[in-house]
Protein backbone atom coordinates (compact mmCIF):
# COMPACT_ATOMS: atom_id res chain seq x y z
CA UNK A 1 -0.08 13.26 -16.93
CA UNK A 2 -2.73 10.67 -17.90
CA UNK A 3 -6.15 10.24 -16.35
CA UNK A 4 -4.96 6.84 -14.83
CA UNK A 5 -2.34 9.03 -12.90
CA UNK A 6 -4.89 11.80 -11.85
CA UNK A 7 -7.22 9.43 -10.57
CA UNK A 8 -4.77 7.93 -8.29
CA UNK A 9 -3.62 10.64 -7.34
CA UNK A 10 -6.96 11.64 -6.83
CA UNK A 11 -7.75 8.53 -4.61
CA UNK A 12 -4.98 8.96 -2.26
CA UNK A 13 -5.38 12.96 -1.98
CA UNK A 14 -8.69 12.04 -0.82
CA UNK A 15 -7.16 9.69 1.77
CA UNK A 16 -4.68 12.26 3.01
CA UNK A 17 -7.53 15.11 3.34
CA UNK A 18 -9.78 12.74 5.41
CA UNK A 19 -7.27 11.48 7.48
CA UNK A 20 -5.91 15.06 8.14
CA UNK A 21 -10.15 15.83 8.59
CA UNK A 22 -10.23 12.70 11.48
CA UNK A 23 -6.95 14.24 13.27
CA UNK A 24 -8.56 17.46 13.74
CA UNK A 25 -12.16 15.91 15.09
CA UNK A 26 -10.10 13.44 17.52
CA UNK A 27 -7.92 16.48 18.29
CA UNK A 28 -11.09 18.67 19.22
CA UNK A 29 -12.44 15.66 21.71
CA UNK A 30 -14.53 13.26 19.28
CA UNK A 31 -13.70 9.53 19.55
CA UNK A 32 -10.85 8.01 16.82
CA UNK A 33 -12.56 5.00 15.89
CA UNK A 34 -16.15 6.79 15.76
CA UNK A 35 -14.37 9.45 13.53
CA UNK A 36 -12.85 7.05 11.31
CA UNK A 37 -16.08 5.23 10.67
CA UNK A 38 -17.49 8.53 9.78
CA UNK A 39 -15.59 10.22 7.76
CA UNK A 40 -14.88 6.78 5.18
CA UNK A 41 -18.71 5.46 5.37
CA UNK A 42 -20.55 7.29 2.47
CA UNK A 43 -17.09 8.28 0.76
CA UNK A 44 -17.30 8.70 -2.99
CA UNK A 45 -14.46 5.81 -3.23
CA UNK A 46 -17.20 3.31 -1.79
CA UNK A 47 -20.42 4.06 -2.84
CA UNK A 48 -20.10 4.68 -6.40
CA UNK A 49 -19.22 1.07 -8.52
CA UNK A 50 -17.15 2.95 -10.83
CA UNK A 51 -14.98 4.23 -7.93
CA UNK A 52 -15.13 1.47 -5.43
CA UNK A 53 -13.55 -0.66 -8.25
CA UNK A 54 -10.67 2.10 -8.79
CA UNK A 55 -10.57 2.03 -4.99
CA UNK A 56 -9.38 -1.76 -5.03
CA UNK A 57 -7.22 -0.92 -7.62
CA UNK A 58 -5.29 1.82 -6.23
CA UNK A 59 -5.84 0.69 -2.08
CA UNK A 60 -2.32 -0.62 -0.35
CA UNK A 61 -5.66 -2.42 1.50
CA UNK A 62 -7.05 -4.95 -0.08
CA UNK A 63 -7.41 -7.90 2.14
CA UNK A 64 -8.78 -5.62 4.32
CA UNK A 65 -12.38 -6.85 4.76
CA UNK A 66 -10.78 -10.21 5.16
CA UNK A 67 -8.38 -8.81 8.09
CA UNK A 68 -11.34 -7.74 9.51
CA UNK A 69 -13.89 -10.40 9.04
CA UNK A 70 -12.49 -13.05 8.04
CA UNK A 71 -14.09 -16.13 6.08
CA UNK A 72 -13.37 -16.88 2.80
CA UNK A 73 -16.31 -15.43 1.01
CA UNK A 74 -18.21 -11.94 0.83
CA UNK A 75 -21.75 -11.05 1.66
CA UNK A 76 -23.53 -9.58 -2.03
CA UNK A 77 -26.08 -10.19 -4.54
CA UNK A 78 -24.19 -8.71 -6.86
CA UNK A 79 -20.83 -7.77 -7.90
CA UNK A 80 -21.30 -3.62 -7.27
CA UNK A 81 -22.46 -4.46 -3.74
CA UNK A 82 -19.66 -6.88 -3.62
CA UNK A 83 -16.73 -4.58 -4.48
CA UNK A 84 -18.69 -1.37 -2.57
CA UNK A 85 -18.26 -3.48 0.55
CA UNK A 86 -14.60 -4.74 -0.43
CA UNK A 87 -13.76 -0.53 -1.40
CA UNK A 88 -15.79 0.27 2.08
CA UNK A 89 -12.91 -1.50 4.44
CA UNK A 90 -9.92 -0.65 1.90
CA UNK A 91 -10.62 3.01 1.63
CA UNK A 92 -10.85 2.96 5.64
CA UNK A 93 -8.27 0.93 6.02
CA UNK A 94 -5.92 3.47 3.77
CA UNK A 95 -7.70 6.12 5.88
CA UNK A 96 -6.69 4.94 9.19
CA UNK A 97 -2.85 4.37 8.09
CA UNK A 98 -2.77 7.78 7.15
CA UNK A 99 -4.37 9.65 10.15
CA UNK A 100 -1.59 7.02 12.00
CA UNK A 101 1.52 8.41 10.50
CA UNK A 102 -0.41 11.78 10.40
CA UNK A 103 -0.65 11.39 14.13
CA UNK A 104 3.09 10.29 14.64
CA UNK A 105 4.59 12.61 12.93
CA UNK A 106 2.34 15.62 14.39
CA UNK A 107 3.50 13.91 18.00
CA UNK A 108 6.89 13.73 17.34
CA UNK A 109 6.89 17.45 16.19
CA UNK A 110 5.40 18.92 19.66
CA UNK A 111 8.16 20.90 21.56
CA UNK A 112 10.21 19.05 24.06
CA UNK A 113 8.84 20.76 27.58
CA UNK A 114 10.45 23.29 28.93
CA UNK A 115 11.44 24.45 32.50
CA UNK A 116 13.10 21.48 32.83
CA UNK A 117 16.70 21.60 34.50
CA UNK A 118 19.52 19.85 32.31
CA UNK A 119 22.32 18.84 34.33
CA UNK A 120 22.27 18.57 38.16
């Protein structure tokens, strides 16, 4: 396996393990959208250049900051601030699709209730 493939792979294990990481905190009480913030501000995949520029390579995300803010252009003064900020709503964007289908499927796996009569 090349190093392209383990960095990607790297990338979206990452996404998986935070997700999974925000599911347990909004699970134990803390707020989703709090959590989410959280757990993608300060990532490695955002802060670094190096790795927020893999991050917009490898994100399914990445008209995200525009999704979110709109306008044509991006607040910087230069272009590692630039593609931090771009990596910043990507990764969380990746992040929150995750803990989403994370969330779904968990739901959809919970035991029907029981004590409930079938048939009348």
């Amino acid at each position: 396996m090349s190093t392209e493939e383990n960095t990607y792979l790297d990338y979206w294990s990452c996404v998986e393990r935070t997700a999974d990481e925000v599911l347990e905190l909004v699970n134990d009480g803390e707020d989703e959208g709090d959590m989410l913030h959280q757990a993608c501000d300060g990532s490695y995949w955002t802060i670094y250049y190096h790795a927020a520029a893999l991050t917009m390579k490898y994100t399914e995300n990445d008209d995200a900051y525009w999704d979110v803010m709109g306008g044509d252009s991006v607040p910087g003064t230069h272009w590692g601030e630039v593609v931090c900020l771009l990596a910043t709503y990507a990764f969380m964007q990746d992040v929150s699709d995750s803990y989403y289908e994370l969330r779904t499927k968990k739901e959809e796996e919970k035991p029907a209730p029981s004590g409930l009569a079938i048939g009348g």
